[in-house]
C-alpha atoms as a PDB file:
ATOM      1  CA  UNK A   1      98.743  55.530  65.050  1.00  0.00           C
ATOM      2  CA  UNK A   2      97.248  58.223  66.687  1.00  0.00           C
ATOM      3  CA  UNK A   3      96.858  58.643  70.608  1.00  0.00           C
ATOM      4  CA  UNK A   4      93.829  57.811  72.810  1.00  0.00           C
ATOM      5  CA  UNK A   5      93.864  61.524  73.895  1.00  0.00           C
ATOM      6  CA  UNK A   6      93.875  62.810  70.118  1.00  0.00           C
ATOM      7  CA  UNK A   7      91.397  60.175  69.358  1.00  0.00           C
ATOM      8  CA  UNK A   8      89.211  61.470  71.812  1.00  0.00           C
ATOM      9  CA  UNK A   9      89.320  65.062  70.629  1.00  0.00           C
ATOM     10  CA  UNK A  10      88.685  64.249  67.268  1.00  0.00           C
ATOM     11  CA  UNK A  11      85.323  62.072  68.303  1.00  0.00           C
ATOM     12  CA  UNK A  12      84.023  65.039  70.764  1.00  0.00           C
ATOM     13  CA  UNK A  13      84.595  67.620  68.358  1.00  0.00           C
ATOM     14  CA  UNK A  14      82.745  65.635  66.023  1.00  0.00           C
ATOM     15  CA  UNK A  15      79.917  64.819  68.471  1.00  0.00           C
ATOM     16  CA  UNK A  16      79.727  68.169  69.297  1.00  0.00           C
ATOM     17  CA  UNK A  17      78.979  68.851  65.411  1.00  0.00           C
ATOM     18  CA  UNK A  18      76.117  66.819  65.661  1.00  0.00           C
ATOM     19  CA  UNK A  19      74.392  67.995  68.546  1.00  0.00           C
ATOM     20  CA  UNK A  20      74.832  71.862  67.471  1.00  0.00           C
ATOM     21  CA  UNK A  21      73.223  71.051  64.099  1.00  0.00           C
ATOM     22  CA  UNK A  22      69.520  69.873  65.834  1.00  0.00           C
ATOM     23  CA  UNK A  23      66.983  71.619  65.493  1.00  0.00           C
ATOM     24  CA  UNK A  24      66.070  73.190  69.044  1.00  0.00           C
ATOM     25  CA  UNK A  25      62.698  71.939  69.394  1.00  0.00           C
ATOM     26  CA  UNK A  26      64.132  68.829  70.011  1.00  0.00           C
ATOM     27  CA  UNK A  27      65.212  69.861  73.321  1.00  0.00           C
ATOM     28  CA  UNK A  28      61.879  70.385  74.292  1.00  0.00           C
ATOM     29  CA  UNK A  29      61.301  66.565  74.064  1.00  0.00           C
ATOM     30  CA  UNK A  30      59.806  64.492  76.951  1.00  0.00           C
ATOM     31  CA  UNK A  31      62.285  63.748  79.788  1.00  0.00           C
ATOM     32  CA  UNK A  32      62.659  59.956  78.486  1.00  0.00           C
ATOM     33  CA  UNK A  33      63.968  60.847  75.339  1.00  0.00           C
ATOM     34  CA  UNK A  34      67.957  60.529  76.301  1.00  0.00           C
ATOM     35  CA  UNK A  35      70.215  63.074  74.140  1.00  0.00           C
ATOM     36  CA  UNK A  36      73.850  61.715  74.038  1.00  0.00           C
ATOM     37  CA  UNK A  37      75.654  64.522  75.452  1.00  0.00           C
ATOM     38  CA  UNK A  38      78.930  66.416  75.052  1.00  0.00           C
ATOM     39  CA  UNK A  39      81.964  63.952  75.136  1.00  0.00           C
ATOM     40  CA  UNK A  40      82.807  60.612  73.323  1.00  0.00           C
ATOM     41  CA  UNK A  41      86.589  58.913  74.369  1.00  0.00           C
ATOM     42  CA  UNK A  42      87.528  56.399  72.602  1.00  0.00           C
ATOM     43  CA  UNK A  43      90.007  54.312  74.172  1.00  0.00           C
ATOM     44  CA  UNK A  44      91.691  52.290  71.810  1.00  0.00           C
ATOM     45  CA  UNK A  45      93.741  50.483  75.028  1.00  0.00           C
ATOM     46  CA  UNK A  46      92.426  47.834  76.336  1.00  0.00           C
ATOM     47  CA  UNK A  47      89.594  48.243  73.849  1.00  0.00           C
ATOM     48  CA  UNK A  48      86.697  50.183  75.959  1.00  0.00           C
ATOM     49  CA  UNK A  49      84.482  53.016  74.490  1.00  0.00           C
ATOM     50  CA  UNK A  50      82.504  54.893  76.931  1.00  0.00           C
ATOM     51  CA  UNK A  51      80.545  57.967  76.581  1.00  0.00           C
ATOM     52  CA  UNK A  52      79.599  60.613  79.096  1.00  0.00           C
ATOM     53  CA  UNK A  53      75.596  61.668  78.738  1.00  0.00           C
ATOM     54  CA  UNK A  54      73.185  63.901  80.002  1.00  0.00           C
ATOM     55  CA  UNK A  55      69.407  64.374  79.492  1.00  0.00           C
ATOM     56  CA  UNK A  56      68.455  67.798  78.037  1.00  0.00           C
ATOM     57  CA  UNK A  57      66.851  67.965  81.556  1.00  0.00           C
ATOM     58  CA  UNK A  58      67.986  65.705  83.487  1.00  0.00           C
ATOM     59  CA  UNK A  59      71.824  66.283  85.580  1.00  0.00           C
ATOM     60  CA  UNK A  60      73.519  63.492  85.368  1.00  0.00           C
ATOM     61  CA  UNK A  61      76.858  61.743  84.319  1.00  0.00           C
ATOM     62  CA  UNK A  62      76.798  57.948  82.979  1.00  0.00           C
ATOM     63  CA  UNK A  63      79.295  55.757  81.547  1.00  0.00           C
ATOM     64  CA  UNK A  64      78.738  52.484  79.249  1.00  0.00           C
ATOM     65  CA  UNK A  65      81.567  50.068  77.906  1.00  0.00           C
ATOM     66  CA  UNK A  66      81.776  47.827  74.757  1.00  0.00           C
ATOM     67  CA  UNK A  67      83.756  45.372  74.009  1.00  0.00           C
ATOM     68  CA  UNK A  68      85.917  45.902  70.659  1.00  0.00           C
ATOM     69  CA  UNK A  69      87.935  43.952  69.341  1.00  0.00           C
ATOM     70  CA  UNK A  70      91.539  43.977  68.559  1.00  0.00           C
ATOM     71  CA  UNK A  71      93.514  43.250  65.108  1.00  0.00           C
ATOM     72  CA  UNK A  72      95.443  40.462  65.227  1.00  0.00           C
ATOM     73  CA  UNK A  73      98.670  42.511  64.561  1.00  0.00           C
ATOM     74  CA  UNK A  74      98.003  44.765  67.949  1.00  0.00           C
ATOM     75  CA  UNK A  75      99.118  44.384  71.016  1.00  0.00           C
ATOM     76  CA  UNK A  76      98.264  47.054  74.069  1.00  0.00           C
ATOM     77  CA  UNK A  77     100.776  48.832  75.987  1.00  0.00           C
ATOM     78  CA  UNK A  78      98.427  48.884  78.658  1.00  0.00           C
ATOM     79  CA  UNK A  79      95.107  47.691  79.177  1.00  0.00           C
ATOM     80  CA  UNK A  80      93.735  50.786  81.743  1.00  0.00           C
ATOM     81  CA  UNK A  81      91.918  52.828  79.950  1.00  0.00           C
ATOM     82  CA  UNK A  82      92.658  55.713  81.638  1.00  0.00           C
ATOM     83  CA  UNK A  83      95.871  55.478  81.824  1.00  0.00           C
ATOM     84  CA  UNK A  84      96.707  57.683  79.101  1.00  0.00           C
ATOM     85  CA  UNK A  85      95.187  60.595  81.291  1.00  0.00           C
ATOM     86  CA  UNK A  86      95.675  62.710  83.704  1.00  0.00           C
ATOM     87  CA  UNK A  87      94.683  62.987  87.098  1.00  0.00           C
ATOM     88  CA  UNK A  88      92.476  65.880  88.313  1.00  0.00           C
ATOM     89  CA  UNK A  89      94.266  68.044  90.768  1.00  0.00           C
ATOM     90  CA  UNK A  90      92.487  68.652  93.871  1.00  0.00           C
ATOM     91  CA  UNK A  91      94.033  72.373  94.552  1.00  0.00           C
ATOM     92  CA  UNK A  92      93.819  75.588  92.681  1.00  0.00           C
ATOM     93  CA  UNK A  93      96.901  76.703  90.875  1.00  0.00           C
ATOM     94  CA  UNK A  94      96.152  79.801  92.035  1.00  0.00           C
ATOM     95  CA  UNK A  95      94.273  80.384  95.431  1.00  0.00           C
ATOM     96  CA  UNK A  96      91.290  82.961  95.551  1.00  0.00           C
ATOM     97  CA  UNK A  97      90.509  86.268  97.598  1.00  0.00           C
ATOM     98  CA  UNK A  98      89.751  85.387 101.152  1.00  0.00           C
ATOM     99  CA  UNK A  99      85.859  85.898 100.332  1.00  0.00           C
ATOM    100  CA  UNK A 100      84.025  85.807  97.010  1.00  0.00           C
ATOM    101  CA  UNK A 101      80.791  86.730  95.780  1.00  0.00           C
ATOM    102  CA  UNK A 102      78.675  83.756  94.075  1.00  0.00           C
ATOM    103  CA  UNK A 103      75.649  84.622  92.059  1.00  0.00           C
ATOM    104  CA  UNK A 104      72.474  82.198  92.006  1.00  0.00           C
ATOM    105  CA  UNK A 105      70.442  82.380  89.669  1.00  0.00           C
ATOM    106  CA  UNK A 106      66.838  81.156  89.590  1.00  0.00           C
ATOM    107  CA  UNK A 107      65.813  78.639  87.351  1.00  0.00           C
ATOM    108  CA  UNK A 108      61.876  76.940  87.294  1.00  0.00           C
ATOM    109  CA  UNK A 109      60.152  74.813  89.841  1.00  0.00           C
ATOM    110  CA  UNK A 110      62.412  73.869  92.871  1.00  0.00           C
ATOM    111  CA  UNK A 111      61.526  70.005  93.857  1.00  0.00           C
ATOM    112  CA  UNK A 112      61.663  71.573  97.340  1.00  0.00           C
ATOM    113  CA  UNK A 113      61.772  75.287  98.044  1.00  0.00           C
ATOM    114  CA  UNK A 114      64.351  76.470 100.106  1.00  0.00           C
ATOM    115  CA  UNK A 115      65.062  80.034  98.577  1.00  0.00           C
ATOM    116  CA  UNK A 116      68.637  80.841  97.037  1.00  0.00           C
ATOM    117  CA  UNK A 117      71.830  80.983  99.003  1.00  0.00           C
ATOM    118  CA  UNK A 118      73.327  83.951 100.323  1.00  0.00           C
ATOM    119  CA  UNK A 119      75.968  84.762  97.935  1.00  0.00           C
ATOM    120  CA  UNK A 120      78.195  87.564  99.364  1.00  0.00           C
ATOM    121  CA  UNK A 121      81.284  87.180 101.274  1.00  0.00           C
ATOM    122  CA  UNK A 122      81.329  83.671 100.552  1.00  0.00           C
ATOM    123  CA  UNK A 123      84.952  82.084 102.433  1.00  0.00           C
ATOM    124  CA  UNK A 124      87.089  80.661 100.175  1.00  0.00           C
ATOM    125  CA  UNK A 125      89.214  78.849 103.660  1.00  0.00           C
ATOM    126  CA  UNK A 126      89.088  75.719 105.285  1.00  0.00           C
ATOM    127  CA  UNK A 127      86.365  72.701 105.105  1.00  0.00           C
ATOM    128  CA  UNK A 128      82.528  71.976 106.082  1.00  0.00           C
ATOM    129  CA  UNK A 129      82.254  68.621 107.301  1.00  0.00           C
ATOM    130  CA  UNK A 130      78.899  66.861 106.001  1.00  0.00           C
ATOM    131  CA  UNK A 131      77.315  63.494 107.091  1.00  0.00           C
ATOM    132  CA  UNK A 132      74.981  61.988 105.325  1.00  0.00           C
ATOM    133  CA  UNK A 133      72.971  59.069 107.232  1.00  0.00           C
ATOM    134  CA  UNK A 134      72.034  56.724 104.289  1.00  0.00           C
ATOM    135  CA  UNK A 135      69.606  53.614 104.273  1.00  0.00           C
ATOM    136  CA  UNK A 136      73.192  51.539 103.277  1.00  0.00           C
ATOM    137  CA  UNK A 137      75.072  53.170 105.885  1.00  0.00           C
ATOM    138  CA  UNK A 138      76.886  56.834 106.767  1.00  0.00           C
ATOM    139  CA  UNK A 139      78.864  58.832 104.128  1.00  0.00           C
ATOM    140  CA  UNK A 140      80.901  61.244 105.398  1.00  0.00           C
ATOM    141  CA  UNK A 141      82.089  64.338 102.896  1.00  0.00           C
ATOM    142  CA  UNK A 142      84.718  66.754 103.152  1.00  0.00           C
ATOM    143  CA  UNK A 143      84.024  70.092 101.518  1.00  0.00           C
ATOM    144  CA  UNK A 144      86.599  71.990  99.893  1.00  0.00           C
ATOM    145  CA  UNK A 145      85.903  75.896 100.142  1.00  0.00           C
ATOM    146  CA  UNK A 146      89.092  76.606  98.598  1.00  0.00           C
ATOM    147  CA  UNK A 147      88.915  74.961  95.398  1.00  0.00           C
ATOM    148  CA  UNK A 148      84.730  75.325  95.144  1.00  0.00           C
ATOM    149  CA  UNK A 149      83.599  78.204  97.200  1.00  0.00           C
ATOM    150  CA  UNK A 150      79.991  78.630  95.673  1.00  0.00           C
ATOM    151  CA  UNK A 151      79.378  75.321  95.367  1.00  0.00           C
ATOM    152  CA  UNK A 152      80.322  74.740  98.927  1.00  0.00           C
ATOM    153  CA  UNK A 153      77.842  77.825  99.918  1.00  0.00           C
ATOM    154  CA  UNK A 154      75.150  76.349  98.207  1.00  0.00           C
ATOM    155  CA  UNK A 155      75.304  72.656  99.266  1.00  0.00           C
ATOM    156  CA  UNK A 156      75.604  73.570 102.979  1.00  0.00           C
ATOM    157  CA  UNK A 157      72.582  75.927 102.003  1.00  0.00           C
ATOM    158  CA  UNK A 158      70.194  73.267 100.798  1.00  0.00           C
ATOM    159  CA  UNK A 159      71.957  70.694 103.858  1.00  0.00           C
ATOM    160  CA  UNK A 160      71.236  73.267 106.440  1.00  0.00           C
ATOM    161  CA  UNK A 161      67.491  73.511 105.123  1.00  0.00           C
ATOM    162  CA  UNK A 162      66.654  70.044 104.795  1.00  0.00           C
ATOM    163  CA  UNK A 163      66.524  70.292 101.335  1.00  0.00           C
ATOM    164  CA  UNK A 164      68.246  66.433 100.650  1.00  0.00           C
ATOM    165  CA  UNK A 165      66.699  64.963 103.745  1.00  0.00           C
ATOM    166  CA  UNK A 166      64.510  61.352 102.800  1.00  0.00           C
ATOM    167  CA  UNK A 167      65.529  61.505  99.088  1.00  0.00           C
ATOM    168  CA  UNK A 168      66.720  58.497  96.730  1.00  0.00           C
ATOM    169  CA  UNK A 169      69.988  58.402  95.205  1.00  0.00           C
ATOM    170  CA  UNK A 170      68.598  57.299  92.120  1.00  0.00           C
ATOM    171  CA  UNK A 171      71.525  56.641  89.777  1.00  0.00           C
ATOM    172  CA  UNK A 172      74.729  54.356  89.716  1.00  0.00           C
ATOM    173  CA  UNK A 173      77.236  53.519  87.006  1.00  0.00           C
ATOM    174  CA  UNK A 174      79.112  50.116  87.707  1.00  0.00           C
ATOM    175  CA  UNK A 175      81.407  50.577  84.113  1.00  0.00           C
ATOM    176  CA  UNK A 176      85.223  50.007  84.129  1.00  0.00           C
ATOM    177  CA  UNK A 177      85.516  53.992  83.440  1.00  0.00           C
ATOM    178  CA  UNK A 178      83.035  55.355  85.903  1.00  0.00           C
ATOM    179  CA  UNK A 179      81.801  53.990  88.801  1.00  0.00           C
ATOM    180  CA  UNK A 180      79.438  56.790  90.707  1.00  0.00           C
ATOM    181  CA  UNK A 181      76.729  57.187  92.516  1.00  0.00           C
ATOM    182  CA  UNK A 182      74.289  59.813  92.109  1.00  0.00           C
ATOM    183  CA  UNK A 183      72.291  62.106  94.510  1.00  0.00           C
ATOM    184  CA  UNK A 184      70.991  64.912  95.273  1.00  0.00           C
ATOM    185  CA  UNK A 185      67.230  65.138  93.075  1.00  0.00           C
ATOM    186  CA  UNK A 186      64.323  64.857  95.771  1.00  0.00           C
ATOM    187  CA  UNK A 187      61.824  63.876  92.792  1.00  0.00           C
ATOM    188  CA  UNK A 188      64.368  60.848  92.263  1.00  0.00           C
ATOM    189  CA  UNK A 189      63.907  60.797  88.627  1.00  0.00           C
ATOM    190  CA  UNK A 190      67.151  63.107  87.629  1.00  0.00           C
ATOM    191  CA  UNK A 191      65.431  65.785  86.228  1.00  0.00           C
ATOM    192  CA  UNK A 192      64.518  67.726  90.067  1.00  0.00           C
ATOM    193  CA  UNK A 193      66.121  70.479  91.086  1.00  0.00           C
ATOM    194  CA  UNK A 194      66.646  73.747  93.788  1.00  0.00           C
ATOM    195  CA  UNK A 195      64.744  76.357  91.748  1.00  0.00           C
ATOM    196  CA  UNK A 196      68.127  78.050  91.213  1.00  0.00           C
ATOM    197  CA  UNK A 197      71.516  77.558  89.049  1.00  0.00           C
ATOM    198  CA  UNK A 198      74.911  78.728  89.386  1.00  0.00           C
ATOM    199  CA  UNK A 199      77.903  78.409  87.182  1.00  0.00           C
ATOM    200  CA  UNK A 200      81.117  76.010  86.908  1.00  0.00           C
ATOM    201  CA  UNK A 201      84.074  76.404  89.505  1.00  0.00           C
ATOM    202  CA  UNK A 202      87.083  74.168  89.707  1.00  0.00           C
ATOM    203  CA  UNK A 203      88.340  72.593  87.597  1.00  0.00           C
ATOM    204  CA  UNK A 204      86.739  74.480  84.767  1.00  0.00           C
ATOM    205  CA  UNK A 205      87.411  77.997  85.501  1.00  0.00           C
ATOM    206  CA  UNK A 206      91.102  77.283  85.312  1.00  0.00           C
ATOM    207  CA  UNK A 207      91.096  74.643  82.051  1.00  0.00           C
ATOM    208  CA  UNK A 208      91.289  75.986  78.373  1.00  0.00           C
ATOM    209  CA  UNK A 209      91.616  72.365  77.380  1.00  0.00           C
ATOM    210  CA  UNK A 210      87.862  71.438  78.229  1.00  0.00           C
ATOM    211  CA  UNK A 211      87.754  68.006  75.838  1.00  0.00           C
ATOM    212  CA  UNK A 212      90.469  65.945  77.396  1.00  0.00           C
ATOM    213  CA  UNK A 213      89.369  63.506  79.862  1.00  0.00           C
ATOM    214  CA  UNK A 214      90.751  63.817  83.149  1.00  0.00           C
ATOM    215  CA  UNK A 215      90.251  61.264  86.009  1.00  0.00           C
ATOM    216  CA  UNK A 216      88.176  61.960  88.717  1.00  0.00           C
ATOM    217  CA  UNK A 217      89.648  59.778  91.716  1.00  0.00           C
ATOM    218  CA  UNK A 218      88.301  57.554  93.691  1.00  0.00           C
ATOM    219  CA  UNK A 219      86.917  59.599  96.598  1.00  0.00           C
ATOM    220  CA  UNK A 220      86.263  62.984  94.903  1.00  0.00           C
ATOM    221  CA  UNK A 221      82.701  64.570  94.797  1.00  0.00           C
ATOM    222  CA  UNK A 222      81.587  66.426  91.765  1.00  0.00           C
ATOM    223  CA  UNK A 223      78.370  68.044  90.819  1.00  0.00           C
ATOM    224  CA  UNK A 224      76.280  66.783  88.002  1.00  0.00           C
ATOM    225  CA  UNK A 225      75.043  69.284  85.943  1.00  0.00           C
ATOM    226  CA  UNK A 226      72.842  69.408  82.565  1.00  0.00           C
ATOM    227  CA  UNK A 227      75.588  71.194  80.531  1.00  0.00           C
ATOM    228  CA  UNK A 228      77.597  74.219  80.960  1.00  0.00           C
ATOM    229  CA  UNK A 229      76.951  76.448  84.478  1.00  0.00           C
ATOM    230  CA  UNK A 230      73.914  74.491  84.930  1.00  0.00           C
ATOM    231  CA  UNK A 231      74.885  73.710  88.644  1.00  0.00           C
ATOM    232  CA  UNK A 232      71.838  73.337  91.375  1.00  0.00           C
ATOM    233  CA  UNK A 233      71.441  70.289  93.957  1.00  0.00           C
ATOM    234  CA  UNK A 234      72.826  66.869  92.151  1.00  0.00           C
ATOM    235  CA  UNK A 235      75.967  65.486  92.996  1.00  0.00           C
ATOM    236  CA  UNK A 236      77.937  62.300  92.230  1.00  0.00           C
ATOM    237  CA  UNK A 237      80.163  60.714  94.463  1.00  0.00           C
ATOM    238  CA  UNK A 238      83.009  58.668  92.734  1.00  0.00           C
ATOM    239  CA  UNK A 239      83.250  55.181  94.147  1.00  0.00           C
ATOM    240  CA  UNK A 240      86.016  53.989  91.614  1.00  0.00           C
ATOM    241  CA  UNK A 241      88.175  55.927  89.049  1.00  0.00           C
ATOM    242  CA  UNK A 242      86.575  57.873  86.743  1.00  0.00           C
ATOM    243  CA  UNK A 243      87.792  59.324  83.424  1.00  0.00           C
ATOM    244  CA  UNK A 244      85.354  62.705  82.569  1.00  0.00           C
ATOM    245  CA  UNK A 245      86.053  66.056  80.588  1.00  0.00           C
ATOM    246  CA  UNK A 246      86.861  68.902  83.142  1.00  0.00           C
ATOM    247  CA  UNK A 247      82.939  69.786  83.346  1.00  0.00           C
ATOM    248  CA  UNK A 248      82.148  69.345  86.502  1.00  0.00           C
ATOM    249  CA  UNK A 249      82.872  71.095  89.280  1.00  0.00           C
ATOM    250  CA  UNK A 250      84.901  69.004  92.260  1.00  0.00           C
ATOM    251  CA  UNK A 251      84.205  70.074  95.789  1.00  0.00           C
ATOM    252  CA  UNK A 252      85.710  67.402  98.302  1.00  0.00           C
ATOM    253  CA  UNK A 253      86.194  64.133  99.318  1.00  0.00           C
ATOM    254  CA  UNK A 254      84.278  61.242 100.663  1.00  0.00           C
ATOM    255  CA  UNK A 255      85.709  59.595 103.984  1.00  0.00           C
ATOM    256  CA  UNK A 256      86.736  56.001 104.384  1.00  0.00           C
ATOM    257  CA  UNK A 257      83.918  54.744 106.123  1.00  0.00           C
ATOM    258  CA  UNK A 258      81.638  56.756 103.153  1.00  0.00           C
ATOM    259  CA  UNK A 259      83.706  54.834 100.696  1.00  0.00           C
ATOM    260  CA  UNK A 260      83.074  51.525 102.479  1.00  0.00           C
ATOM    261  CA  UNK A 261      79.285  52.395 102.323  1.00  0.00           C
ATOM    262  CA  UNK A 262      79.359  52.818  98.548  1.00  0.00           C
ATOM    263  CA  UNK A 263      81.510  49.920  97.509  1.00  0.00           C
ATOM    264  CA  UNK A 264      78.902  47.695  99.781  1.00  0.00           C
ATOM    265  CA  UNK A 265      76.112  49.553  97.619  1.00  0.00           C
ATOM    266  CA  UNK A 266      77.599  48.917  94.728  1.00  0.00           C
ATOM    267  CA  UNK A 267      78.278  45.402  95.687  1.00  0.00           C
ATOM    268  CA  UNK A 268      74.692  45.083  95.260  1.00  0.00           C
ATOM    269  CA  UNK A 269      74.433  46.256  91.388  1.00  0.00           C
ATOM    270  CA  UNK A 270      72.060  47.915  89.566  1.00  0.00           C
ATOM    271  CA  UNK A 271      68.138  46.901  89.131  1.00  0.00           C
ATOM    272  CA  UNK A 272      67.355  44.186  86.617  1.00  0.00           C
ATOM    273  CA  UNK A 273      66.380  46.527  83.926  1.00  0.00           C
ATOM    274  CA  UNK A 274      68.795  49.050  83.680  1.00  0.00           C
ATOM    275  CA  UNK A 275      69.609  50.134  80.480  1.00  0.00           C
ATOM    276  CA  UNK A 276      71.799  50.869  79.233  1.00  0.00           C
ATOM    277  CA  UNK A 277      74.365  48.076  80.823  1.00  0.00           C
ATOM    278  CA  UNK A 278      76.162  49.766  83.578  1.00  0.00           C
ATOM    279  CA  UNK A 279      73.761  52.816  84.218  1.00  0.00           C
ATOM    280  CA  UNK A 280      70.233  52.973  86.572  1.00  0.00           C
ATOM    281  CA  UNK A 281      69.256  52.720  89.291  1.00  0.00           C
ATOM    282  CA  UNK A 282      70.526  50.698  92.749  1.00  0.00           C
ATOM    283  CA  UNK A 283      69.292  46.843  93.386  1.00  0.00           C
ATOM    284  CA  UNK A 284      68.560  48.318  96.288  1.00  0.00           C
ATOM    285  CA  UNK A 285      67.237  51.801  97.387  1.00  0.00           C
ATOM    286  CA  UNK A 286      69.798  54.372  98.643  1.00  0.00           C
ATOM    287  CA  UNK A 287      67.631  56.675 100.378  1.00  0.00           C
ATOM    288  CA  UNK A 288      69.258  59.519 102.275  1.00  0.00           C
ATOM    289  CA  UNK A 289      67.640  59.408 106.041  1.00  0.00           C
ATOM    290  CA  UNK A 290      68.790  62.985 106.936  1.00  0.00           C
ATOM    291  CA  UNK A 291      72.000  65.621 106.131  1.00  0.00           C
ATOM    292  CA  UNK A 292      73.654  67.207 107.964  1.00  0.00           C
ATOM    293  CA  UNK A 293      76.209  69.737 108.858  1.00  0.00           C
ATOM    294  CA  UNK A 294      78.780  68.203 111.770  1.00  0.00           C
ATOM    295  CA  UNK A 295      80.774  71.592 113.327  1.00  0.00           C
END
């Protein structure tokens, strides 16, 4: 029998066949109509399929299980379903330059305009330290400049210009194989963005093997994006394990008393009628009061 990690190979590259063969002008669809996006695992342990999505222009990252059942002559090793993968390292293999120059690209209507980051000499040492006062309660992040630097620039860029100040966190996933929530869109429908783009860092810039799952820990902050180097304000912040592809780019870590604030959100579920199961919005609004920058 083949492995979960071949199995999921063999689904993505066949999902991938799929979505390559429609016809563009599909893309150009109305922001409700949801395209199943780049990766399909399924994880024959412990019987749970779940599929990563994204809206042709919307940035986000969902996960939805099913129930499947098991022949009678099966028996599972282990019933995690990610435990056939492997964790996502949280350091370069190889550290960068002391400084590095990021390029920002702009890209339609910003939700709020706050002009493009500065991208030269960007430091690739040490942290930023960003609080986020929240309508549930403070979430404290950790930013990374050595695994991340661009992203880094750019988030303290739209924090420093009150670019996420009174905006909704308007997404949440509650399955077994991602538990996030998402933030970062001041329209609050998942489809608002900076007015600029800029590409993929870590882990993806040192992967070949881009359609194996890896899991995103507990913690870890990651930006959502609409597909490849499509990187701008949204970000999800990973209240539980979460198995993805190495898409999207980590940049730090949420503090304990963050991580208290999101399991009490989550406590709360998702709105009545979310759909699909696992995926919508909070019961109750997450609306981020101010960011800021703590020296």
């Amino acid at each position: 029998m083949s492995s979960n990690k071949q199995r999921g190979k063999d689904a993505l590259k066949e999902l991938e066949g799929a979505l390559n063969a429609r016809d563009r002008k599909e893309k150009t669809q109305p922001l409700t109509v949801v395209l199943i996006a780049a990766v399909v695992l399924v994880a024959i342990v412990g019987g749970i399929y779940w599929a990563a999505t994204y809206n042709n222009e919307d940035e986000e990252v969902v996960a939805e299980d099913q129930a499947t059942s098991e022949s009678a002559d099966e028996t599972p090793e282990n019933t995690d379903p990610l435990a056939d993968f492997e964790t996502l390292a949280t350091e370069r293999a190889e550290a960068l330059p002391p400084t590095v120059t990021c390029t920002y690209n702009e890209d339609g209507d910003p939700a709020k305009d706050v002009g493009l980051p500065d991208g030269e000499n960007v430091s690739t040492e040490g942290t930023v330290t960003v609080e986020l006062d929240t309508s549930a309660g403070p979430i404290g992040m950790e930013l990374d400049r050595s695994v991340a630097p661009c992203t880094v620039n750019a988030i303290v860029h739209l924090v420093e210009n009150d670019y996420y100040d009174d905006t909704v966190c308007h997404r949440m996933t509650t399955g077994d194989t991602l538990q996030v929530l998402q933030c970062g869109d001041p329209t609050g429908t998942g489809s608002g963005g900076p007015g600029f783009q800029f590409d993929n860092e870590f882990p993806t810039d040192e992967t070949e093997d881009t359609s194996t799952p890896v899991v995103y820990e507990r913690g870890t902050i990651a930006m959502a994006n609409a597909g490849p180097n499509t990187n701008g304000s949204q970000f999800f912040l990973n209240y539980g394990d979460g198995g993805l592809p190495p898409a999207y780019t980590y940049f730090g870590q949420i503090n304990d008393e963050g991580l208290a604030t999101l399991d009490s959100i989550a406590e709360t579920g998702l709105e009545p009628q979310s759909a699909p199961a696992g995926d919508g919005a909070p019961a109750e609004e997450v609306r981020i009061n101010e960011a800021q920058v703590v020296e």
